[in-house]
C-alpha atoms as a PDB file:
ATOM      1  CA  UNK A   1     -37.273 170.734 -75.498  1.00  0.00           C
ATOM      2  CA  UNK A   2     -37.707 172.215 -71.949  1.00  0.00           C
ATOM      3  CA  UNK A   3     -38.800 169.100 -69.694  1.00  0.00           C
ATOM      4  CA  UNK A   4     -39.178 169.549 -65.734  1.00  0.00           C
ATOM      5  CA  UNK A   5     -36.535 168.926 -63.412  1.00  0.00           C
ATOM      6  CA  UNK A   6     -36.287 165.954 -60.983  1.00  0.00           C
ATOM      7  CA  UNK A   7     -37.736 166.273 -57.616  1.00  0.00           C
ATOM      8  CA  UNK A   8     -35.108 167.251 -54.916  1.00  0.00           C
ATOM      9  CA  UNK A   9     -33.727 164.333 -52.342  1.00  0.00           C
ATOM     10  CA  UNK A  10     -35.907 165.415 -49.748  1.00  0.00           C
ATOM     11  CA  UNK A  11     -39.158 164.879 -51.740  1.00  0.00           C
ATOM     12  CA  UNK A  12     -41.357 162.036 -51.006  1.00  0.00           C
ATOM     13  CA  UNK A  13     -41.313 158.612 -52.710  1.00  0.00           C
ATOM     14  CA  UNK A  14     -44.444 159.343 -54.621  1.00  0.00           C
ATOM     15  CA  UNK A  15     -43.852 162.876 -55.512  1.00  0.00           C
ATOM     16  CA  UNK A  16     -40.144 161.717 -57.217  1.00  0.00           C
ATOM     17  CA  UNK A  17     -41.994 159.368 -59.157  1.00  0.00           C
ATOM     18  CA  UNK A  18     -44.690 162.094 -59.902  1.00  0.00           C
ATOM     19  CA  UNK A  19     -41.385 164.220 -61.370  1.00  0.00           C
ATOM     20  CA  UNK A  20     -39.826 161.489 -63.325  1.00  0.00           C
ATOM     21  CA  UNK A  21     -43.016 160.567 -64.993  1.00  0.00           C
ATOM     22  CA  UNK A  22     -43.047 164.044 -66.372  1.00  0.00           C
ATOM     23  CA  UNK A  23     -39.683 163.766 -67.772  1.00  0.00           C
ATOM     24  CA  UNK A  24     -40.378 160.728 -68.689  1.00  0.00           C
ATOM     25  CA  UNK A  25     -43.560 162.078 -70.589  1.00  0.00           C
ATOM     26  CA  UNK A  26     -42.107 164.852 -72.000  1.00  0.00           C
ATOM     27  CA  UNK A  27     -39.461 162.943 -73.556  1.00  0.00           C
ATOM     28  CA  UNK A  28     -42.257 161.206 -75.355  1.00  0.00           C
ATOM     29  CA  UNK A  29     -41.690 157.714 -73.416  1.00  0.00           C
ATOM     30  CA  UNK A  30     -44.680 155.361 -74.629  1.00  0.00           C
ATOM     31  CA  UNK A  31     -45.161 154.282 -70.740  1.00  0.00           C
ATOM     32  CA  UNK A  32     -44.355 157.268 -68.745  1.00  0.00           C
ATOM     33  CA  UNK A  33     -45.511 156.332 -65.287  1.00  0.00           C
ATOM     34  CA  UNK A  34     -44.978 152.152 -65.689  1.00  0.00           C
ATOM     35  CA  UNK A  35     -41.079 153.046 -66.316  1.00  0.00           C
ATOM     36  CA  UNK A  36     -40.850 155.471 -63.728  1.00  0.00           C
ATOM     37  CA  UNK A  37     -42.359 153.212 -61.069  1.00  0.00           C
ATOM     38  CA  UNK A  38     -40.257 150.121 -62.483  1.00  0.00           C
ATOM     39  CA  UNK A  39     -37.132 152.255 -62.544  1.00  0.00           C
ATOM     40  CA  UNK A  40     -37.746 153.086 -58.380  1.00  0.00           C
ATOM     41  CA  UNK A  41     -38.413 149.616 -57.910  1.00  0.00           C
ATOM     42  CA  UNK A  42     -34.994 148.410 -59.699  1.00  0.00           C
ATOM     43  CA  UNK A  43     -33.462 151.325 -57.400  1.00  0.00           C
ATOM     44  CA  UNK A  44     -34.587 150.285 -54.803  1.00  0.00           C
ATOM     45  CA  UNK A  45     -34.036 146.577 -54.870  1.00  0.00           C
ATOM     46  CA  UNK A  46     -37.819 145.886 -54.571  1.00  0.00           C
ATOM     47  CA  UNK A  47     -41.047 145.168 -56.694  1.00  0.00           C
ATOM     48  CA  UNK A  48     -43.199 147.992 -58.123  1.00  0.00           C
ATOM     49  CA  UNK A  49     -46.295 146.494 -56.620  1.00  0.00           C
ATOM     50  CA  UNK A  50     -44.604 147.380 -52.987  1.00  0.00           C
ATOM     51  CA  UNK A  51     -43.689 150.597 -53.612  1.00  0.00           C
ATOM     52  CA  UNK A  52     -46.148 152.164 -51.272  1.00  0.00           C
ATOM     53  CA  UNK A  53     -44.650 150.340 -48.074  1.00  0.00           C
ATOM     54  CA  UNK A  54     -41.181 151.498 -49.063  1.00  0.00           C
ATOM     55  CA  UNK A  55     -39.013 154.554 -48.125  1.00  0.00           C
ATOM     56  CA  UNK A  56     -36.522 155.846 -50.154  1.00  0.00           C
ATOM     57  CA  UNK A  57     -32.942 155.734 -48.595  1.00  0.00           C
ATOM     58  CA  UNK A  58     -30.370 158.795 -48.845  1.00  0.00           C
ATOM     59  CA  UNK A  59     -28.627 157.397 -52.204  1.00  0.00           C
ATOM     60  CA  UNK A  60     -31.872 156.524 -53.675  1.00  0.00           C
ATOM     61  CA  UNK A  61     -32.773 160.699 -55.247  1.00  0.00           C
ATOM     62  CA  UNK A  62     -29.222 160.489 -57.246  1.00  0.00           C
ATOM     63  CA  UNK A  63     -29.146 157.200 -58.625  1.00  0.00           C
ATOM     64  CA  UNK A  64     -33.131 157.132 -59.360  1.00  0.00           C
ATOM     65  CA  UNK A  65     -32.104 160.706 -61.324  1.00  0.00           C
ATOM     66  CA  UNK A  66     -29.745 159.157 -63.201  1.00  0.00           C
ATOM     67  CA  UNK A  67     -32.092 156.435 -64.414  1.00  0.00           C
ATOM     68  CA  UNK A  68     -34.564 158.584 -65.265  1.00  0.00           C
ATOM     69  CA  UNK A  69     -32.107 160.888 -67.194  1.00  0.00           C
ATOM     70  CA  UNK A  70     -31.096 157.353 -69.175  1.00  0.00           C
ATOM     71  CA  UNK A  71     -35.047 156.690 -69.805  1.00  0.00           C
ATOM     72  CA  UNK A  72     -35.319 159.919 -70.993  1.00  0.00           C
ATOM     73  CA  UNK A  73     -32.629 159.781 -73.618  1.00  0.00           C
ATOM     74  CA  UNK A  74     -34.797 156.487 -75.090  1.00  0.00           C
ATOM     75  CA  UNK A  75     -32.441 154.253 -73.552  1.00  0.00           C
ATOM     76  CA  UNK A  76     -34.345 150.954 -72.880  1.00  0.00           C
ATOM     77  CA  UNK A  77     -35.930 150.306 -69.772  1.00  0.00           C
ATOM     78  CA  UNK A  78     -34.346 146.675 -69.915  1.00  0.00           C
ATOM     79  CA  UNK A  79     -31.050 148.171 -70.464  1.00  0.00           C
ATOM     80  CA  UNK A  80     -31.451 150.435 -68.052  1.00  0.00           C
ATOM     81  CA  UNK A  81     -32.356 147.489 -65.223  1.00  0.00           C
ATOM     82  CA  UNK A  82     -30.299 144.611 -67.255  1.00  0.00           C
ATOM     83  CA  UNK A  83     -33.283 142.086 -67.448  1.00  0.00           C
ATOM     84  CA  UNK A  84     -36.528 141.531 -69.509  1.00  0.00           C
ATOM     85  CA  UNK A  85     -39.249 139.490 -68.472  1.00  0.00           C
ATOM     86  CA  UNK A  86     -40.418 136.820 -71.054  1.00  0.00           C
ATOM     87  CA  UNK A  87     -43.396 134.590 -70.177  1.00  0.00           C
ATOM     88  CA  UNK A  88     -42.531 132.862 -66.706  1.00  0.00           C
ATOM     89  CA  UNK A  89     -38.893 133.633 -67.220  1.00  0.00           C
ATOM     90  CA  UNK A  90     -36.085 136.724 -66.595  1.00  0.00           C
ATOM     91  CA  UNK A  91     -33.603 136.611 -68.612  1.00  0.00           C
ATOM     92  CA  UNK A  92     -30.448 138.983 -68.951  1.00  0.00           C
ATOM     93  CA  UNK A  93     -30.308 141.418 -71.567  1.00  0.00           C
ATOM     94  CA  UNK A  94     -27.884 144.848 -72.896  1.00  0.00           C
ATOM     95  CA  UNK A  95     -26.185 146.076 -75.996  1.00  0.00           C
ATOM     96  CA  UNK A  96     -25.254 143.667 -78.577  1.00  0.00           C
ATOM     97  CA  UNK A  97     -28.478 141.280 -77.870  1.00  0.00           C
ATOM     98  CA  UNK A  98     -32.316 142.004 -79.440  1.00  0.00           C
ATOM     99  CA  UNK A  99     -34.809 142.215 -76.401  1.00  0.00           C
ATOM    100  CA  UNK A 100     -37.522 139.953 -76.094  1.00  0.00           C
ATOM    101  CA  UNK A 101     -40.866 141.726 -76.410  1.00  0.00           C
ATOM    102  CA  UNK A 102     -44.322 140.317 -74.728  1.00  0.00           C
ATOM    103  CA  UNK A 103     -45.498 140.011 -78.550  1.00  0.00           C
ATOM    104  CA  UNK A 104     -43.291 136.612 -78.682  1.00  0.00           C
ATOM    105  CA  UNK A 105     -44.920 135.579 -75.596  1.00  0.00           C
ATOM    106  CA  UNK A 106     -47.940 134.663 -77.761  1.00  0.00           C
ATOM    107  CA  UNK A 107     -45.550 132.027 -80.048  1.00  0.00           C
ATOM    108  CA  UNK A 108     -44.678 130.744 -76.545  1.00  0.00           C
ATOM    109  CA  UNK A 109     -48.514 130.690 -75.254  1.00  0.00           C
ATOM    110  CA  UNK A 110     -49.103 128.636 -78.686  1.00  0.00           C
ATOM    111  CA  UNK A 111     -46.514 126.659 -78.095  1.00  0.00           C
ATOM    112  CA  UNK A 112     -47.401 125.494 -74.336  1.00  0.00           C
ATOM    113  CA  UNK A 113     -50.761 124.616 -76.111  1.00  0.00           C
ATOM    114  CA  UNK A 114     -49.751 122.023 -78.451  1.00  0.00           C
ATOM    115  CA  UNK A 115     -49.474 118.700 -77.605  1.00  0.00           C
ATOM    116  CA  UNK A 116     -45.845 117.210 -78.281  1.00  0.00           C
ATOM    117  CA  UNK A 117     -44.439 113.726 -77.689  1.00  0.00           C
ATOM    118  CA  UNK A 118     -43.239 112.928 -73.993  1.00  0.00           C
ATOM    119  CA  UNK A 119     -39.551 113.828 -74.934  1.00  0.00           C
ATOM    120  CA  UNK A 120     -39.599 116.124 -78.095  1.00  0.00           C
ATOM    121  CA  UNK A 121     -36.423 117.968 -79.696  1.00  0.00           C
ATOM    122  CA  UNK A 122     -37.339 121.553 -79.991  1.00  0.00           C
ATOM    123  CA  UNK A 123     -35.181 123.770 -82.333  1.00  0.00           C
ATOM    124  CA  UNK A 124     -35.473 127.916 -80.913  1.00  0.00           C
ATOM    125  CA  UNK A 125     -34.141 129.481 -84.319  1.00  0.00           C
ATOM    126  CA  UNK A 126     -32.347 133.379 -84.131  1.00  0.00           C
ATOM    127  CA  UNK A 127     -32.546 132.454 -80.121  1.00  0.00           C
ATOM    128  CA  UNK A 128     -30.978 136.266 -79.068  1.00  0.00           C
ATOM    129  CA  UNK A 129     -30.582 136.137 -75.510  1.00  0.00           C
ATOM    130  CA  UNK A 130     -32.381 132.271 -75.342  1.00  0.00           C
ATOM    131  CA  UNK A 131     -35.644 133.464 -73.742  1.00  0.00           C
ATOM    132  CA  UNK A 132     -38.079 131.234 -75.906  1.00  0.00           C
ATOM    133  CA  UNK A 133     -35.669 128.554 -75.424  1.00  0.00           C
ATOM    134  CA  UNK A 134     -35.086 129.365 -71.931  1.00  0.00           C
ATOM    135  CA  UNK A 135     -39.301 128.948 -71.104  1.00  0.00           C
ATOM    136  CA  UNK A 136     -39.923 126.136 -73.487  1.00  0.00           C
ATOM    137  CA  UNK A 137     -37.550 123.893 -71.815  1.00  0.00           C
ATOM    138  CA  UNK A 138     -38.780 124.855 -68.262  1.00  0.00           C
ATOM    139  CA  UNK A 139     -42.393 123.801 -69.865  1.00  0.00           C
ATOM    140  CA  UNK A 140     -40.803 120.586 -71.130  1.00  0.00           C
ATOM    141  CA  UNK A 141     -38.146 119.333 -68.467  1.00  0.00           C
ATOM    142  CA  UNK A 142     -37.739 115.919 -70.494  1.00  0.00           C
ATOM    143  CA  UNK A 143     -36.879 118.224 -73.971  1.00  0.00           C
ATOM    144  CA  UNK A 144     -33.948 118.019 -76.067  1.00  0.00           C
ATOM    145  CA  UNK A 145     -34.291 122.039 -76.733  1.00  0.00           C
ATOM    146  CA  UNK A 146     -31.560 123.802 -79.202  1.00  0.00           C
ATOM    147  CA  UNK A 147     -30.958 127.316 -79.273  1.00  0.00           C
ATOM    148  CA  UNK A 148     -29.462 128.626 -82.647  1.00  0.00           C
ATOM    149  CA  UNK A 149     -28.079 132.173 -83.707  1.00  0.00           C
ATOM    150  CA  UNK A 150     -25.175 133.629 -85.257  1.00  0.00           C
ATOM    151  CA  UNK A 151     -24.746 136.628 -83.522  1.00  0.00           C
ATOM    152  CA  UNK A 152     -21.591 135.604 -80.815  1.00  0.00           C
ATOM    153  CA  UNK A 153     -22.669 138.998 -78.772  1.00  0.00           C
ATOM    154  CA  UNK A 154     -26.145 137.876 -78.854  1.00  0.00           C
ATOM    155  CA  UNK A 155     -24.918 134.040 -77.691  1.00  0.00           C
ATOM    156  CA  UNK A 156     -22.720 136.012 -74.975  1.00  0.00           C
ATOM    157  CA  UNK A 157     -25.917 135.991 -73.093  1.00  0.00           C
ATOM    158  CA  UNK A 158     -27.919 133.233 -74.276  1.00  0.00           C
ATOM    159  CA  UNK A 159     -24.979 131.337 -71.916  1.00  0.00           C
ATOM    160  CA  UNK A 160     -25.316 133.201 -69.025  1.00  0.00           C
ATOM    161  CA  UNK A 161     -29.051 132.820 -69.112  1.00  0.00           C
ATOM    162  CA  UNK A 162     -29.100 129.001 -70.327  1.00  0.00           C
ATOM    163  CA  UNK A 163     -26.722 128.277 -67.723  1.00  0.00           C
ATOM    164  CA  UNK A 164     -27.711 125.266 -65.727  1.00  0.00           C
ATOM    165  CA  UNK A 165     -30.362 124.341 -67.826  1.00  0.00           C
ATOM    166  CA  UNK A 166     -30.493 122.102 -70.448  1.00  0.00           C
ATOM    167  CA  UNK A 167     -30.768 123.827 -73.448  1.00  0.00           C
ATOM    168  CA  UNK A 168     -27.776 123.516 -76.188  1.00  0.00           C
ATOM    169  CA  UNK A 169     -26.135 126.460 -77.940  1.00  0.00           C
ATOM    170  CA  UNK A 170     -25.567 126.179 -81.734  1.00  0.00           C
ATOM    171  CA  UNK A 171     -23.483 129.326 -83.198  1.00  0.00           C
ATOM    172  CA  UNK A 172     -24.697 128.905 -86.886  1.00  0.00           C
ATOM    173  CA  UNK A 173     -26.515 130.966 -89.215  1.00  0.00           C
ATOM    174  CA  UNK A 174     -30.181 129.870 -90.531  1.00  0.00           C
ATOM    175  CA  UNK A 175     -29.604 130.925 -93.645  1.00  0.00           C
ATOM    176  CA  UNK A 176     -26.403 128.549 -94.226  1.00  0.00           C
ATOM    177  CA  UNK A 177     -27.126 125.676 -96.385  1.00  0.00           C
ATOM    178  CA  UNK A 178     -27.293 121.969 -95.290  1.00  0.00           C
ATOM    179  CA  UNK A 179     -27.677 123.415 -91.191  1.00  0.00           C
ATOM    180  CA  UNK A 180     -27.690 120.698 -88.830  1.00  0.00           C
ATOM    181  CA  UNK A 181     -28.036 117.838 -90.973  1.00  0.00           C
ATOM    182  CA  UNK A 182     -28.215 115.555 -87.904  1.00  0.00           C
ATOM    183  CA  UNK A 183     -31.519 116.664 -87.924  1.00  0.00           C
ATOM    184  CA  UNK A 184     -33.489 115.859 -90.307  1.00  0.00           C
ATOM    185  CA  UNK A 185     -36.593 114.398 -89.781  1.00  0.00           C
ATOM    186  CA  UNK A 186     -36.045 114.320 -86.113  1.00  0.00           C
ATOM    187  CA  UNK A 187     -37.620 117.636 -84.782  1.00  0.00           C
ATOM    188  CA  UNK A 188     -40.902 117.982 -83.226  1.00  0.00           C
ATOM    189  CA  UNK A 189     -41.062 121.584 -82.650  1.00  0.00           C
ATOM    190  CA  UNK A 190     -39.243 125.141 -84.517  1.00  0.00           C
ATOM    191  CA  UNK A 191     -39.774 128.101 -83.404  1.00  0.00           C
ATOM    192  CA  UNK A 192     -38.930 131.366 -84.628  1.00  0.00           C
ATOM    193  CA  UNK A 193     -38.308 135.300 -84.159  1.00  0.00           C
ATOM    194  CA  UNK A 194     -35.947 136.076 -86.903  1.00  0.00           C
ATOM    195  CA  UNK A 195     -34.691 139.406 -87.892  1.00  0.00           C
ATOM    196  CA  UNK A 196     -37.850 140.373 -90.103  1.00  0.00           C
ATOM    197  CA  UNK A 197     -38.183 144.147 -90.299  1.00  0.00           C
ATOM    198  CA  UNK A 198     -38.352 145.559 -94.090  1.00  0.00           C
ATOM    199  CA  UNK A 199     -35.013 147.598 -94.499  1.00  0.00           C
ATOM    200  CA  UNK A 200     -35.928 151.458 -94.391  1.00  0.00           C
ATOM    201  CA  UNK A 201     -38.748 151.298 -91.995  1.00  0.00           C
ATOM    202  CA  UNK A 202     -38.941 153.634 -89.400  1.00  0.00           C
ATOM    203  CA  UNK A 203     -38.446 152.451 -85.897  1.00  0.00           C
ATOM    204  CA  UNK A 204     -38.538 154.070 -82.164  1.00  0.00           C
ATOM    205  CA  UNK A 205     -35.457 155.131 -80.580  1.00  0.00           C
ATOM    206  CA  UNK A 206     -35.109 152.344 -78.195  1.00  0.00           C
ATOM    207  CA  UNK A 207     -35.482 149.842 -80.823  1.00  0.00           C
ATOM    208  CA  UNK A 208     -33.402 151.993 -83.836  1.00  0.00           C
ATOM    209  CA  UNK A 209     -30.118 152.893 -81.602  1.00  0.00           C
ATOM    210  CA  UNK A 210     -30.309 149.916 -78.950  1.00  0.00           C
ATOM    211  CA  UNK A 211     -31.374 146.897 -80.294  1.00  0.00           C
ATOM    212  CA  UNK A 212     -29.001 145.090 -83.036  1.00  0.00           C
ATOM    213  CA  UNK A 213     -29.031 145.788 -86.391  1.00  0.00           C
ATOM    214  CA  UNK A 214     -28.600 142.268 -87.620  1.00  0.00           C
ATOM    215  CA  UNK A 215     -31.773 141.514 -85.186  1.00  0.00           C
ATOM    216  CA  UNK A 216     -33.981 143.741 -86.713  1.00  0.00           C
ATOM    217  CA  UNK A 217     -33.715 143.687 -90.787  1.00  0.00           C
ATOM    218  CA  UNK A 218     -34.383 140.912 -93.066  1.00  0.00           C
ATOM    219  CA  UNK A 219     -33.982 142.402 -96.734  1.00  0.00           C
ATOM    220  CA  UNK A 220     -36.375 144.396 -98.632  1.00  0.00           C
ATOM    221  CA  UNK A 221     -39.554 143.030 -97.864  1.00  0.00           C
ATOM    222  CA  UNK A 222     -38.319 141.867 -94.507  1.00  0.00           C
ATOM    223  CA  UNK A 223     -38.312 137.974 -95.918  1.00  0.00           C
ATOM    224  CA  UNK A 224     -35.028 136.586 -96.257  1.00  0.00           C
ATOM    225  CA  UNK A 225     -34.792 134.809 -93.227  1.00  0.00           C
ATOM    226  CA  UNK A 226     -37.917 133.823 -92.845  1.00  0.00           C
ATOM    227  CA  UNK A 227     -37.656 131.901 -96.301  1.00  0.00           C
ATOM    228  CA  UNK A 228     -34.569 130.337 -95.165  1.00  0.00           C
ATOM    229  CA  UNK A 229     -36.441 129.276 -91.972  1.00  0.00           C
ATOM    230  CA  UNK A 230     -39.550 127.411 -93.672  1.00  0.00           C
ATOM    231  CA  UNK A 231     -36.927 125.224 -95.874  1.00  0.00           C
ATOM    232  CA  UNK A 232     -34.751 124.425 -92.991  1.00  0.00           C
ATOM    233  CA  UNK A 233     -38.448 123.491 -91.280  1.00  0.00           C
ATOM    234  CA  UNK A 234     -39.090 121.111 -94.412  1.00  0.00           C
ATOM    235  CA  UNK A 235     -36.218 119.462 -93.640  1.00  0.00           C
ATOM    236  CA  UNK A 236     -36.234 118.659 -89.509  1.00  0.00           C
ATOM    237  CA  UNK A 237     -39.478 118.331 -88.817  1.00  0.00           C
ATOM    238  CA  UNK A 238     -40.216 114.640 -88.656  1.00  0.00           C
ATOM    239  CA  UNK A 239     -44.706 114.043 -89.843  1.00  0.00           C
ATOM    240  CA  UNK A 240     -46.542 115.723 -88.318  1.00  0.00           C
ATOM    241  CA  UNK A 241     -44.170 118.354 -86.423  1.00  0.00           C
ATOM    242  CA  UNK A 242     -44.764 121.872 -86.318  1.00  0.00           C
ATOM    243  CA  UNK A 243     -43.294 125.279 -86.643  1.00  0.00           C
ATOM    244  CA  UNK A 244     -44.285 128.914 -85.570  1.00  0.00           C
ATOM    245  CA  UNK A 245     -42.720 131.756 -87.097  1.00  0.00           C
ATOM    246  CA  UNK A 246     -42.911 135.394 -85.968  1.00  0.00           C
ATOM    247  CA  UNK A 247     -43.296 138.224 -89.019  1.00  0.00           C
ATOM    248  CA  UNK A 248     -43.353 141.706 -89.390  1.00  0.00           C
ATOM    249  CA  UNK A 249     -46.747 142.737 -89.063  1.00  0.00           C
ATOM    250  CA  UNK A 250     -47.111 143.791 -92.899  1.00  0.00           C
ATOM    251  CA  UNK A 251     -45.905 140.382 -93.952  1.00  0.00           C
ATOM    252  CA  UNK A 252     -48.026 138.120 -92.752  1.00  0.00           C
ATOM    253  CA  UNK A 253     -49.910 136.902 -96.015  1.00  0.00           C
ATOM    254  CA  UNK A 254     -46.226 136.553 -97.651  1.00  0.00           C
ATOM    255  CA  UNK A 255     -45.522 134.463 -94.471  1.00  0.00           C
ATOM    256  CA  UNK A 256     -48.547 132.270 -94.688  1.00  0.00           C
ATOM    257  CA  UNK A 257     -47.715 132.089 -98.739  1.00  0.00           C
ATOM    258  CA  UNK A 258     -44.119 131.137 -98.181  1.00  0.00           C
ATOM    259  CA  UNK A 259     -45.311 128.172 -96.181  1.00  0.00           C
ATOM    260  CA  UNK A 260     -47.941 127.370 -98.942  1.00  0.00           C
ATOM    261  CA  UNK A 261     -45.087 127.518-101.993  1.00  0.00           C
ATOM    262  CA  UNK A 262     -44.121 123.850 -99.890  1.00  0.00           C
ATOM    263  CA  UNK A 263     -46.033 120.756-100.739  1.00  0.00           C
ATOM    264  CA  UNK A 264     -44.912 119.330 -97.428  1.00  0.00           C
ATOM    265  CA  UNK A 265     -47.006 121.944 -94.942  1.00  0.00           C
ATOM    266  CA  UNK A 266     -50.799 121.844 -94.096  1.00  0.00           C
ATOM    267  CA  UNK A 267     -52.992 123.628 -91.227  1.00  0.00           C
ATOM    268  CA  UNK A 268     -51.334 126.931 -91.724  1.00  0.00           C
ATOM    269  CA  UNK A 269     -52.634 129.451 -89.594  1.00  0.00           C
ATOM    270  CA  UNK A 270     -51.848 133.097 -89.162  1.00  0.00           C
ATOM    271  CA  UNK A 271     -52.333 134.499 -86.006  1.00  0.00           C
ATOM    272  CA  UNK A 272     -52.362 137.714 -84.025  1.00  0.00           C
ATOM    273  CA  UNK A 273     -50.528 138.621 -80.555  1.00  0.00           C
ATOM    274  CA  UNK A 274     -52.709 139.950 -77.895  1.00  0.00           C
ATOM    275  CA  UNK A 275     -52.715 143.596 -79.225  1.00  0.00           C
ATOM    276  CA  UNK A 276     -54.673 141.838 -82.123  1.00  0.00           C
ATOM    277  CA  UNK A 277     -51.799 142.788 -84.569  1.00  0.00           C
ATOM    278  CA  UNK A 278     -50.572 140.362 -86.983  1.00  0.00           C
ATOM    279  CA  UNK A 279     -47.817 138.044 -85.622  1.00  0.00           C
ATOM    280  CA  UNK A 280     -46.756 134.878 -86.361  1.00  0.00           C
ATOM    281  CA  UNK A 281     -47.840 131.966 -89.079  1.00  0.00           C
ATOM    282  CA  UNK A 282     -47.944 128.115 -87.543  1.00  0.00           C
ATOM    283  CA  UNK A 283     -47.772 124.922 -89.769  1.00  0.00           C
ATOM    284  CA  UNK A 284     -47.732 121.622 -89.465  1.00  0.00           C
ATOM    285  CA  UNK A 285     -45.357 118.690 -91.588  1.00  0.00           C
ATOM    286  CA  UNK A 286     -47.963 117.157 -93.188  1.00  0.00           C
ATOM    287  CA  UNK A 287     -45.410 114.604 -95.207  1.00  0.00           C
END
């Protein structure tokens, strides 16, 4: 594939970005001119809304170059600047750790929404790099908040981005029987984006060769975890509790029936991110 070449250093600010979105297009990026114009930003230490009143220093042309040339090869954007944004939070992201997509953000919106008691326990299950936990607890200050996952890469940087708040780190695995007995019948709130992709499906490059395996697949139908996070739900949730749990987007009706197989969950809901796609399933402990 033949794609242009980068602008030369002497080019103008706008006409380098002009060349990398080209590269970035040809190489089949979904966002071709967003990513370039984030990508000068991160280079140049500043936002992409002030681009315009910014001039590009005599180091910017090789490093922005070399970003691009990253972006091009389908590495991700966040690994590319070493952040994601999630809801009203940053949080610190690279190799080893599953990226936090704005899809989630619509669990969190849900969440926010929901009325919970002055100082609730909220349980973030699969946590990756802690950004649902990470928001929820800046939404409820007063919140015993828990952030679980197995992965001890993944956990590398749910510390660095918990740090000095008050979230707690769990290394466990969901799927373990008898998790957290402590627990039981004490949790308010569970939330949810557990590895849920059916195994075989086809993914994009950034998500394929970047993101973690073990982040990505949950069995054949893309279930397994999911049914291990609706029993461990039965059990923590004290009345009248809830839990939100994101799904694959071909999976929601096994999601909602997974939830209905219990005799202990009522008001379950599927619901759809802001793309209108299929996205997560809420319930509530009914007894």
């Amino acid at each position: 594939m033949t794609r242009p070449s980068p602008a030369p250093a002497s080019t103008p600010l706008s006409r380098l970005i002009d060349a990398a979105a080209a590269v970035l297009a040809e190489a089949s990026v979904a966002a071709p001119r967003v990513d370039a114009e984030l990508l000068a930003a991160h280079a140049l230490g500043t936002d992409r809304a002030r681009l315009r009143f910014v001039d590009a220093g005599p180091d910017f042309t090789d490093r922005y170059n070399e970003l691009i040339g990253g972006r091009a090869q389908r590495i991700p954007l966040q690994h590319l600047v070493g952040t994601a944004p999630f809801g009203p939070v940053k949080v610190f992201v690279g190799p080893g750790v599953f990226i936090p997509r704005p899809e989630t953000e619509a669990i969190l919106e849900w969440a926010m929404a929901r009325r919970l008691p002055d100082e609730p326990v909220i349980v973030d299950l699969c946590t990756g790099s802690g950004a649902l936990a990470l928001a929820l607890s800046r939404h409820w200050p007063g919140a015993r908040v828990i952030a679980v996952d197995d992965s001890e890469a993944a956990l590398g940087y749910a510390r660095k981005n918990l740090a000095g708040s008050v979230v707690e780190i769990v290394h466990a695995d969901v799927t373990a029987p008898g998790l957290l007995p402590e627990l039981d019948g004490a949790v308010d709130l569970v939330v949810a984006n557990p590895p849920y992709i059916p195994d075989g499906a086809q993914l994009e490059p950034e998500v394929a060769e970047h993101d973690p395996v073990h982040a990505l697949f949950g069995g054949p139908d893309g279930m397994h975890v999911i049914e291990s996070i609706v029993d461990v739900a039965v059990r923590w949730l004290r009345t009248g509790g809830l839990v939100a749990v994101e799904h694959d987007d071909t999976t929601s009706d096994r999601t909602v029936e997974c939830f209905r197989r219990s005799t202990h969950f009522g008001d379950i809901t599927p619901r759809r991110d802001l793309t209108g796609r299929p996205r997560f399933v809420t319930a509530r402990r009914t007894a």
